[in-house]
Protein backbone atom coordinates (compact mmCIF):
# COMPACT_ATOMS: atom_id res chain seq x y z
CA UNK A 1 -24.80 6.24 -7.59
CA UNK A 2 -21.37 7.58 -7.30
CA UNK A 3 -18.30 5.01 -5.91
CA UNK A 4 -17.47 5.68 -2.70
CA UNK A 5 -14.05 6.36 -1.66
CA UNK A 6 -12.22 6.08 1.46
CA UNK A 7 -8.62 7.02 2.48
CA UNK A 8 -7.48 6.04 5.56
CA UNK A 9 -3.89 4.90 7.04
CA UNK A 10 -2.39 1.66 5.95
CA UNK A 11 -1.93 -1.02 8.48
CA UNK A 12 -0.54 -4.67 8.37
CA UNK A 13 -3.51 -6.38 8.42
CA UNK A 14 -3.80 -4.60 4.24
CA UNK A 15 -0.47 -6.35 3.79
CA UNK A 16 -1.85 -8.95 1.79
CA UNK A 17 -4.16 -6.89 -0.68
CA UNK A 18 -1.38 -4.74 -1.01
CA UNK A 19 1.35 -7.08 -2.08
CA UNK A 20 -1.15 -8.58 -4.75
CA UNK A 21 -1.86 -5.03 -6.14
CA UNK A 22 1.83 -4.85 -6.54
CA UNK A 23 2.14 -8.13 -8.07
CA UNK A 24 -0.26 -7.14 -11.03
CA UNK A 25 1.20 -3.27 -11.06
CA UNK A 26 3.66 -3.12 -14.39
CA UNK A 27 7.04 -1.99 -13.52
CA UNK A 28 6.37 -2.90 -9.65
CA UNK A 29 8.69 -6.12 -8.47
CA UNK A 30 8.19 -7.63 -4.71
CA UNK A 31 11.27 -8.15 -3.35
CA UNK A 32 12.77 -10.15 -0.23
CA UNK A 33 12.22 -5.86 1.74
CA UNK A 34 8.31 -6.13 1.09
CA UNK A 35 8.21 -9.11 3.38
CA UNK A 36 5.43 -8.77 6.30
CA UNK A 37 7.75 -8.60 9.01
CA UNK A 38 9.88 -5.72 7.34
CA UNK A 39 6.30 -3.64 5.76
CA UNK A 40 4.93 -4.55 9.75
CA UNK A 41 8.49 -2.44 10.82
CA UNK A 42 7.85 0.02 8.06
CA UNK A 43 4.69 1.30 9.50
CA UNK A 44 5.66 0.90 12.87
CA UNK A 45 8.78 3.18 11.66
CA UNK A 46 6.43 5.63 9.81
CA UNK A 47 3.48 6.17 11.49
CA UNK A 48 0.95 7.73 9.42
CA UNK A 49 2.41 8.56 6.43
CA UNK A 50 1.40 5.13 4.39
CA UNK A 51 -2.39 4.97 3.11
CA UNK A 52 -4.63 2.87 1.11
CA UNK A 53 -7.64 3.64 -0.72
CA UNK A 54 -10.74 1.98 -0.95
CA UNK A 55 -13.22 2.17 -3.24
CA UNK A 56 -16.77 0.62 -2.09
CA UNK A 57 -14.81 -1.27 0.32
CA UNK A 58 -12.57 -3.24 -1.84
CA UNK A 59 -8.71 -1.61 -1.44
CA UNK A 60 -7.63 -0.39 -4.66
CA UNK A 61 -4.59 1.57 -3.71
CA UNK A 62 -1.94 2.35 -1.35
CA UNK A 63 0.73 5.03 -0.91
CA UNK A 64 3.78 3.88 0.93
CA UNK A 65 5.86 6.97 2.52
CA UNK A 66 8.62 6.90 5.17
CA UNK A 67 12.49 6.22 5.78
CA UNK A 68 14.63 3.54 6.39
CA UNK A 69 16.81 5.76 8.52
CA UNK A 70 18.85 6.76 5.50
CA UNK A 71 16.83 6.92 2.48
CA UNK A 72 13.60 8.43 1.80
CA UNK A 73 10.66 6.92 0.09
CA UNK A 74 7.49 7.12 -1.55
CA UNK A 75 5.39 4.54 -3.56
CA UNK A 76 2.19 4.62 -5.25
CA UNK A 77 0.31 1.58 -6.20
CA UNK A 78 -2.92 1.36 -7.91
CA UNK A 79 -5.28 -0.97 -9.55
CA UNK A 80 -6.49 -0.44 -13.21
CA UNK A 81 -10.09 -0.46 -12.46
CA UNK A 82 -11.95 -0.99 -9.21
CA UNK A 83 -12.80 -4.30 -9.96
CA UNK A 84 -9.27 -5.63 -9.54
């Protein structure tokens, strides 16, 4: 049977999945910006333009998109298998 995916918008309450698939990411550092209160402002910000991905239910990605006001940005973050 094939995996199922599902894309759907990002919202706080992935925050904590999320910061752990950044943790293990290579080349990825969590800094003092990726707190919850500043990703819950984030999305607030940017409405519909972050996503995660999940893969039989378990999240196993997430594309972060917006602005600060000033700068533009886009991350992708992804685990190395599904069972990460």
């Amino acid at each position: 049977m094939p995996d199922t995916h599902t894309i759907r918008a990002m919202t706080i309450t992935d925050y904590d999945v999320v910061v752990e698939l950044m943790k293990r990411t290579p080349g990825v550092t969590v800094r003092d910006a990726d707190s919850h209160d500043s990703t819950a402002r984030y999305l607030q910000r940017n409405p519909g333009l972050s996503f995660v991905c999940e893969i039989d239910g378990q999240l196993v990605g997430c594309i972060m998109s917006g602005h600060d006001g000033r700068i533009d940005r886009f991350s992708l973050v992804r685990s190395g298998s599904k069972n990460a």
